[in-house]
PDB file of N, CA and C in Angstrom:
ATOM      1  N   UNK A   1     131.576 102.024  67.003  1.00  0.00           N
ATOM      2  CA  UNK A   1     130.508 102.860  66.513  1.00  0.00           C
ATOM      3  C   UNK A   1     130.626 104.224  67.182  1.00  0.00           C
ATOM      4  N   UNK A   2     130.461 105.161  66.359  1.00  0.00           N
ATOM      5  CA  UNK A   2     130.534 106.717  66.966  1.00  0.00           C
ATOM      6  C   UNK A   2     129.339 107.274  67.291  1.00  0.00           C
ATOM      7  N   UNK A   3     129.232 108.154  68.414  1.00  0.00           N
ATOM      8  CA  UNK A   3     128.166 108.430  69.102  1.00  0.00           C
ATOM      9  C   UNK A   3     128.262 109.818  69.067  1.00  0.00           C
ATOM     10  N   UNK A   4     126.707 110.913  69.375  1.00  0.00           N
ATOM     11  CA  UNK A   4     126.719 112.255  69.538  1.00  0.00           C
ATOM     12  C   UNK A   4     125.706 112.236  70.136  1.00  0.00           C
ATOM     13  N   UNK A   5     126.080 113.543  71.012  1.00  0.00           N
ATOM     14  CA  UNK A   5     124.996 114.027  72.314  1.00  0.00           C
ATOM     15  C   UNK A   5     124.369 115.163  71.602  1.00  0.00           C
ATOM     16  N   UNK A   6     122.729 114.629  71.996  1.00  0.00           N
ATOM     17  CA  UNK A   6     121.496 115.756  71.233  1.00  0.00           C
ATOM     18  C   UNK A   6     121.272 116.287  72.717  1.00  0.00           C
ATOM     19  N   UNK A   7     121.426 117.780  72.831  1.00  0.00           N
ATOM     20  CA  UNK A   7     120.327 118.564  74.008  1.00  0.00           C
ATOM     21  C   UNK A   7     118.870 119.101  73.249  1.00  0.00           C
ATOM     22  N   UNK A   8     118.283 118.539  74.045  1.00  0.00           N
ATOM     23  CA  UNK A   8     116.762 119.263  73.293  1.00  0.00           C
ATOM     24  C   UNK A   8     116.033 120.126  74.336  1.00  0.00           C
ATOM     25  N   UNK A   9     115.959 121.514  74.204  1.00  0.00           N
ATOM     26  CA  UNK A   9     115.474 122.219  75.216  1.00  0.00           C
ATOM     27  C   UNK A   9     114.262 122.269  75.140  1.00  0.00           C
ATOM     28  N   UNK A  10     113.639 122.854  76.168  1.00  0.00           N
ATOM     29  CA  UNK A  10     112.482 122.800  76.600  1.00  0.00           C
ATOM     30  C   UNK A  10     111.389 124.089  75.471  1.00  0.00           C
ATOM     31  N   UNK A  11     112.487 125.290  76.041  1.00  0.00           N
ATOM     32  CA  UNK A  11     111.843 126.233  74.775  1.00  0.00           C
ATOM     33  C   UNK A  11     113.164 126.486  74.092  1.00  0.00           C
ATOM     34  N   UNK A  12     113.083 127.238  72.892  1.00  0.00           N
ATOM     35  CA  UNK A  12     114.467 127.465  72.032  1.00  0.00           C
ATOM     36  C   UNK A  12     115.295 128.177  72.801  1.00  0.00           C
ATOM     37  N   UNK A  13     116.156 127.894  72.171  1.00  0.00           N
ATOM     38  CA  UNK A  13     117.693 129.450  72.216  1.00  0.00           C
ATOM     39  C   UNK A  13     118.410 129.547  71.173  1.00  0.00           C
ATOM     40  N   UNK A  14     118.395 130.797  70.949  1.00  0.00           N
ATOM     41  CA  UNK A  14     118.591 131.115  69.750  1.00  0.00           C
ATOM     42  C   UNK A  14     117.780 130.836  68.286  1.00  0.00           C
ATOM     43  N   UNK A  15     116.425 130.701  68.951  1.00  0.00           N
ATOM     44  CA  UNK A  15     115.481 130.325  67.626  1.00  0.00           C
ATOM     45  C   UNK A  15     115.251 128.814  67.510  1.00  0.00           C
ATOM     46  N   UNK A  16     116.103 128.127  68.124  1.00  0.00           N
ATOM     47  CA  UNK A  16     116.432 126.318  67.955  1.00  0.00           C
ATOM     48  C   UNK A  16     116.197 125.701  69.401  1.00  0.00           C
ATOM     49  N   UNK A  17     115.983 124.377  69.237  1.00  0.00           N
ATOM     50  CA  UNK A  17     115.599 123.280  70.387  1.00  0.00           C
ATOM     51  C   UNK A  17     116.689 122.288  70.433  1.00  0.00           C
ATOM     52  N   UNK A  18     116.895 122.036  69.569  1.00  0.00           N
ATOM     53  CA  UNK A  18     117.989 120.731  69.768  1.00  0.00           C
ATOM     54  C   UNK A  18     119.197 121.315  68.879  1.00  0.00           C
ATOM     55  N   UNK A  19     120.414 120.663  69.737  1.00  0.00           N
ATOM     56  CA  UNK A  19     121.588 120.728  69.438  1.00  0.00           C
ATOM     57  C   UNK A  19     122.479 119.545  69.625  1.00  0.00           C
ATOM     58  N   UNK A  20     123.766 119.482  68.698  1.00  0.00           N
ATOM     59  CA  UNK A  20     124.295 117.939  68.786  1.00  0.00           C
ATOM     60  C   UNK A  20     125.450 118.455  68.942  1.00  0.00           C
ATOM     61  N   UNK A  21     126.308 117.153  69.686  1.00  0.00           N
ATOM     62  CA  UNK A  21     127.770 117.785  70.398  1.00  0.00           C
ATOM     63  C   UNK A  21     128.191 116.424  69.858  1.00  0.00           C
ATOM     64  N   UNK A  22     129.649 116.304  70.017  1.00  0.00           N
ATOM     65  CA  UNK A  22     130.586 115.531  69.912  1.00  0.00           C
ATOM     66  C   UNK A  22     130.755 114.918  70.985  1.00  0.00           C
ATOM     67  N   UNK A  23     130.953 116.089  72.201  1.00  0.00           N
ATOM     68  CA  UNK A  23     131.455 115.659  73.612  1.00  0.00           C
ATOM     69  C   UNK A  23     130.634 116.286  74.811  1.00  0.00           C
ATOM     70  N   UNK A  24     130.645 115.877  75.657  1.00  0.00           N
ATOM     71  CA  UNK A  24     129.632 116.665  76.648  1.00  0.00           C
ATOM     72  C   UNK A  24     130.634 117.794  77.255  1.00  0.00           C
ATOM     73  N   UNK A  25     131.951 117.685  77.416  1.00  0.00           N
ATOM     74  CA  UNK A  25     132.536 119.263  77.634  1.00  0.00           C
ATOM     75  C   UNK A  25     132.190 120.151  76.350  1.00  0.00           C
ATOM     76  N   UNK A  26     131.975 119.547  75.289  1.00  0.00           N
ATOM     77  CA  UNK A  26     131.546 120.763  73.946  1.00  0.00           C
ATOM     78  C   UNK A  26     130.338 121.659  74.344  1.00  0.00           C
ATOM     79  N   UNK A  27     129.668 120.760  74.790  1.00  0.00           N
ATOM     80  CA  UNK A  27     128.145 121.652  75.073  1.00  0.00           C
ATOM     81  C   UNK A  27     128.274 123.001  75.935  1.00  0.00           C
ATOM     82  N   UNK A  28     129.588 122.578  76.826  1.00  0.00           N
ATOM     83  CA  UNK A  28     129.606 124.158  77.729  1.00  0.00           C
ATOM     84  C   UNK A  28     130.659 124.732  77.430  1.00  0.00           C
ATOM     85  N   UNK A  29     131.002 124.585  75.886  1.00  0.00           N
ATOM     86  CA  UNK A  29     131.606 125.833  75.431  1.00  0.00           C
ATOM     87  C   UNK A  29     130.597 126.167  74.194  1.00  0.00           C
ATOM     88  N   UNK A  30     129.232 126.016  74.381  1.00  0.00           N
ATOM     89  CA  UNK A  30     128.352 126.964  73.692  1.00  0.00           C
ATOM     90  C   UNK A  30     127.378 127.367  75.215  1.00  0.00           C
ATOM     91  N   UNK A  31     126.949 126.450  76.104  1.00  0.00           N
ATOM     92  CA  UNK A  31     125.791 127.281  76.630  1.00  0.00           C
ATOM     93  C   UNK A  31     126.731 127.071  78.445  1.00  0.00           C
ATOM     94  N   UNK A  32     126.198 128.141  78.998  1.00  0.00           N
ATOM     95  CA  UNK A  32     126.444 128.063  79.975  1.00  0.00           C
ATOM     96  C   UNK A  32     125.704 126.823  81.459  1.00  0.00           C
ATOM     97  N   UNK A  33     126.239 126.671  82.504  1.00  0.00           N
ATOM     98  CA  UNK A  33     125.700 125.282  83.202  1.00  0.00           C
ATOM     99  C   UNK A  33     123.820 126.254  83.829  1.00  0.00           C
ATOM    100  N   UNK A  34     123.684 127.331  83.644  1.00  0.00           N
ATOM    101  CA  UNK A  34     122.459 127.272  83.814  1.00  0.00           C
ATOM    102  C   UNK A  34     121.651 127.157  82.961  1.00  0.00           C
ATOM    103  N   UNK A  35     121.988 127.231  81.545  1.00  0.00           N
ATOM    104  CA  UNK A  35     121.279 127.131  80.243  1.00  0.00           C
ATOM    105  C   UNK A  35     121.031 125.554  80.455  1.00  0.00           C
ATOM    106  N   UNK A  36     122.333 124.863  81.103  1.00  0.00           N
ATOM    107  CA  UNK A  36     121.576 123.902  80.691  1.00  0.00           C
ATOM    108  C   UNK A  36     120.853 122.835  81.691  1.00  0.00           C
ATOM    109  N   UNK A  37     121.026 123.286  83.159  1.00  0.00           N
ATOM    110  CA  UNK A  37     120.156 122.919  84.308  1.00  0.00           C
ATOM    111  C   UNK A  37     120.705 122.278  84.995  1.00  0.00           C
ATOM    112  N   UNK A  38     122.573 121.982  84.612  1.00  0.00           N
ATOM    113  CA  UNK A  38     123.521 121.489  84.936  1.00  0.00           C
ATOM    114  C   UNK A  38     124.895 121.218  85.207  1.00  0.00           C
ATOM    115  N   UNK A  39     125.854 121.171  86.439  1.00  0.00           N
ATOM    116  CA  UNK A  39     127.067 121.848  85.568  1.00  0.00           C
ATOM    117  C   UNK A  39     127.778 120.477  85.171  1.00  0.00           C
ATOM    118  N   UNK A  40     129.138 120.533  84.337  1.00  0.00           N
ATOM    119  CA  UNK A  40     129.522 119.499  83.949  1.00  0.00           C
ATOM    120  C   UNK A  40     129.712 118.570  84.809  1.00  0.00           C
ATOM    121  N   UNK A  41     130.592 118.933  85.971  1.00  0.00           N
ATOM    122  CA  UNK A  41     130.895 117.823  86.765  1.00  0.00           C
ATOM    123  C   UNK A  41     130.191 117.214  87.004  1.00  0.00           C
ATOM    124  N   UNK A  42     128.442 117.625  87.541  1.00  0.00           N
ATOM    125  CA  UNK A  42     127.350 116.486  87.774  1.00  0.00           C
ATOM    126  C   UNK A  42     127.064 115.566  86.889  1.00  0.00           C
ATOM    127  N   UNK A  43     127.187 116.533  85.423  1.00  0.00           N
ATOM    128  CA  UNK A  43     126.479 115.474  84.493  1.00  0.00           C
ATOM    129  C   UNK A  43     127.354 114.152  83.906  1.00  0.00           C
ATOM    130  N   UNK A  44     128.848 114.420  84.248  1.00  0.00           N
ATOM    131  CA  UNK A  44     129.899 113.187  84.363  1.00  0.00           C
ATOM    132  C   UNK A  44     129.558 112.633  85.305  1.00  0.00           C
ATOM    133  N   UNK A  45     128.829 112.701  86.095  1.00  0.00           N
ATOM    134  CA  UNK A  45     128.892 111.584  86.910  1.00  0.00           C
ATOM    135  C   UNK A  45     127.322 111.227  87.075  1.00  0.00           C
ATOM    136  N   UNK A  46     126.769 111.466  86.015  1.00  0.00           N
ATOM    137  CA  UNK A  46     125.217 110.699  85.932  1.00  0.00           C
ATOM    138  C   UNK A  46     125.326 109.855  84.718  1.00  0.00           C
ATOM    139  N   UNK A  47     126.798 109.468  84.697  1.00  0.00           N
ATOM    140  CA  UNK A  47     127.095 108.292  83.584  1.00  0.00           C
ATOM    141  C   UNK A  47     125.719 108.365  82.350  1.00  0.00           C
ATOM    142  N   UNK A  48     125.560 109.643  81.933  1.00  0.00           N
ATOM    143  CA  UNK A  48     124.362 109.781  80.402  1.00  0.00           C
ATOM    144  C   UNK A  48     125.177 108.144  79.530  1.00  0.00           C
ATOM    145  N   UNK A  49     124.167 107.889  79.187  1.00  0.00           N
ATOM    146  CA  UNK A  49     124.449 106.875  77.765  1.00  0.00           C
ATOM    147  C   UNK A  49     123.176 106.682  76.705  1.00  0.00           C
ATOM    148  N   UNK A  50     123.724 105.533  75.831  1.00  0.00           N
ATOM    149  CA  UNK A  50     122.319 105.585  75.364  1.00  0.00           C
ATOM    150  C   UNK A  50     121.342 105.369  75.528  1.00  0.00           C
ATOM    151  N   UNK A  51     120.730 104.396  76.588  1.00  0.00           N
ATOM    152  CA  UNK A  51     120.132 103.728  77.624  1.00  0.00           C
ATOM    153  C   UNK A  51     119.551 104.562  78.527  1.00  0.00           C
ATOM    154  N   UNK A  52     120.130 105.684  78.855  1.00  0.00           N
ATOM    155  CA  UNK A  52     120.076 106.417  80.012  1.00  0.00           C
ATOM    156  C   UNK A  52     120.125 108.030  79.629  1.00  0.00           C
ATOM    157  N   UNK A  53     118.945 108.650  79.320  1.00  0.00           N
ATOM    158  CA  UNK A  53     119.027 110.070  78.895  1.00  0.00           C
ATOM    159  C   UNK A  53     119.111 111.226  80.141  1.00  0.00           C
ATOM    160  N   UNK A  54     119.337 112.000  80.118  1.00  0.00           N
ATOM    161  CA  UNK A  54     119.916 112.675  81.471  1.00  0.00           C
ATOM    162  C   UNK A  54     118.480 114.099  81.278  1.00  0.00           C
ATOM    163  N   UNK A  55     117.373 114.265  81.861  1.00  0.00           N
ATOM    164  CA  UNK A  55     116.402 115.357  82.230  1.00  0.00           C
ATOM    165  C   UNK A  55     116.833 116.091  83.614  1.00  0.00           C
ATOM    166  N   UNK A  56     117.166 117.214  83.120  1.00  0.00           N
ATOM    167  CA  UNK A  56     117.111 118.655  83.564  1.00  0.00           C
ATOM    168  C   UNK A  56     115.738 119.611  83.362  1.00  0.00           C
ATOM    169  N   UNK A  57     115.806 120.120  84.399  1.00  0.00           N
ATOM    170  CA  UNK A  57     114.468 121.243  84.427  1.00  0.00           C
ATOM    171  C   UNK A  57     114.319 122.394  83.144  1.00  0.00           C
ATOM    172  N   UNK A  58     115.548 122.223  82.040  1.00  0.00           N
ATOM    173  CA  UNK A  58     115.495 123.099  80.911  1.00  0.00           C
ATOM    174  C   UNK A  58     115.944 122.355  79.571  1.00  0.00           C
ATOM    175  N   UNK A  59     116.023 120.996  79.996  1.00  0.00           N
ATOM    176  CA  UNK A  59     116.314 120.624  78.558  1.00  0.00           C
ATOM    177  C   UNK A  59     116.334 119.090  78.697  1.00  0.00           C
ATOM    178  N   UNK A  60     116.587 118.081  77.978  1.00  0.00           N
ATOM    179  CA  UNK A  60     117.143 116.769  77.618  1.00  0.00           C
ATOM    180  C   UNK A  60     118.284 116.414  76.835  1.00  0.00           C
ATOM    181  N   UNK A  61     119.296 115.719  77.738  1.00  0.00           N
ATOM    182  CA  UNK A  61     120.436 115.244  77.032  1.00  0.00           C
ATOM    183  C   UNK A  61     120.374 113.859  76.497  1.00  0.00           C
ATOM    184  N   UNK A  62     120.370 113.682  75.357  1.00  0.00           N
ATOM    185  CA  UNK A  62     120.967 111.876  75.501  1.00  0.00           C
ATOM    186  C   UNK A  62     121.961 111.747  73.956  1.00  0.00           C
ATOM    187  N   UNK A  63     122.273 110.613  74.425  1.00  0.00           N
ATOM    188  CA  UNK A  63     123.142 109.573  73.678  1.00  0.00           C
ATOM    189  C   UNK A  63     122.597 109.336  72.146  1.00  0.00           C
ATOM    190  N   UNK A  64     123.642 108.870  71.386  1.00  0.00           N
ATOM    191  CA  UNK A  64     123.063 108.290  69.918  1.00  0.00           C
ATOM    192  C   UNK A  64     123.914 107.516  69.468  1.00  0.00           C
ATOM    193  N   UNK A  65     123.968 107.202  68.731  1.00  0.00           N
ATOM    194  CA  UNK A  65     124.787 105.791  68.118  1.00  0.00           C
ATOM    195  C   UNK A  65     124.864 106.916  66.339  1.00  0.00           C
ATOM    196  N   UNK A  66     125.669 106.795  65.837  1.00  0.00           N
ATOM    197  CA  UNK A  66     125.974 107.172  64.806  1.00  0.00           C
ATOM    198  C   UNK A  66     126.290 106.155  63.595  1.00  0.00           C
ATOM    199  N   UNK A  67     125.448 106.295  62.478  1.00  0.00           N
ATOM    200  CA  UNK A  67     126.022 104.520  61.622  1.00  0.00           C
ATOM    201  C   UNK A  67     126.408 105.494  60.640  1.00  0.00           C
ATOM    202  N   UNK A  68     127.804 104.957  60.159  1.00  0.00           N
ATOM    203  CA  UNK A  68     128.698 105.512  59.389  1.00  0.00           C
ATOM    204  C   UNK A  68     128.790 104.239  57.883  1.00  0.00           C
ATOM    205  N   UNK A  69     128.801 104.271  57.068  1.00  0.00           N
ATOM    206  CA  UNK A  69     129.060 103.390  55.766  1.00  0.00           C
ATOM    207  C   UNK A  69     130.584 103.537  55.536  1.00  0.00           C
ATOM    208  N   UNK A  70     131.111 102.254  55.311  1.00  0.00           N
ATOM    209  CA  UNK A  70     132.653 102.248  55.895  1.00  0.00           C
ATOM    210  C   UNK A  70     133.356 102.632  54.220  1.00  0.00           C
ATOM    211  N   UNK A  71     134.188 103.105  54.409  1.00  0.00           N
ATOM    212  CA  UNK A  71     135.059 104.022  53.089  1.00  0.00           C
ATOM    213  C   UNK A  71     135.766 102.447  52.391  1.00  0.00           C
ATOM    214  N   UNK A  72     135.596 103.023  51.283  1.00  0.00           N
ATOM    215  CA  UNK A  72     135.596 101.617  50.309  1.00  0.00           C
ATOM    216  C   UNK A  72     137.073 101.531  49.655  1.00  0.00           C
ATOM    217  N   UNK A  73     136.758 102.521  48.754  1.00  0.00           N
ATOM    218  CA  UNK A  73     137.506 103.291  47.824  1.00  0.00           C
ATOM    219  C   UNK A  73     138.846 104.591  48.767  1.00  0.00           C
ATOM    220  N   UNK A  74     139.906 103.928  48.733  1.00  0.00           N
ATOM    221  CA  UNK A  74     141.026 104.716  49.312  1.00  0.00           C
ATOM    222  C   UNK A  74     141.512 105.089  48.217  1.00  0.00           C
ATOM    223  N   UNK A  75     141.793 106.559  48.792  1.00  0.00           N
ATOM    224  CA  UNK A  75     142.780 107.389  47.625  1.00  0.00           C
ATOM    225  C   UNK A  75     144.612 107.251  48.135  1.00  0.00           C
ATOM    226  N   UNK A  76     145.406 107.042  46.909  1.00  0.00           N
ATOM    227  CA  UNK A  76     146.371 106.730  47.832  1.00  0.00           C
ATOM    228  C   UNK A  76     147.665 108.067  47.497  1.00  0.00           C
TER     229      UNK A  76
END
């Protein structure tokens, strides 16, 4: 099952509150580690999952589970 990381800030940036990543190095090639109350290396090692959402003083990270409907029809 495929998963994506939502940050939901506290107040916007850029007009918006939540944002979804692929990867948690993706997130800090849009905001910088004070945007987001954290730098990467810490937040690798606060093992985030889905279980376990990661609060910073400017935002919320967590986990998601992604349900995908499996491809039926192959083109060949």
């Amino acid at each position: 099952m495929d998963e994506i990381i939502k940050v939901t800030f506290h107040t916007s940036i850029n007009g918006e509150r939540e944002y979804f990543f692929t990867s948690i190095a993706a997130i800090y090639q849009q905001f910088i580690p004070e945007q987001i109350g954290v730098s990467l290396a810490r937040l690798w090692g606060k093992h985030l999952s889905v279980a376990n959402p990661i609060a910073t003083r400017t935002c919320v990270i967590s986990k998601h589970y992604i349900h995908r409907k499996p491809q039926t029809n192959k083109r060949k």
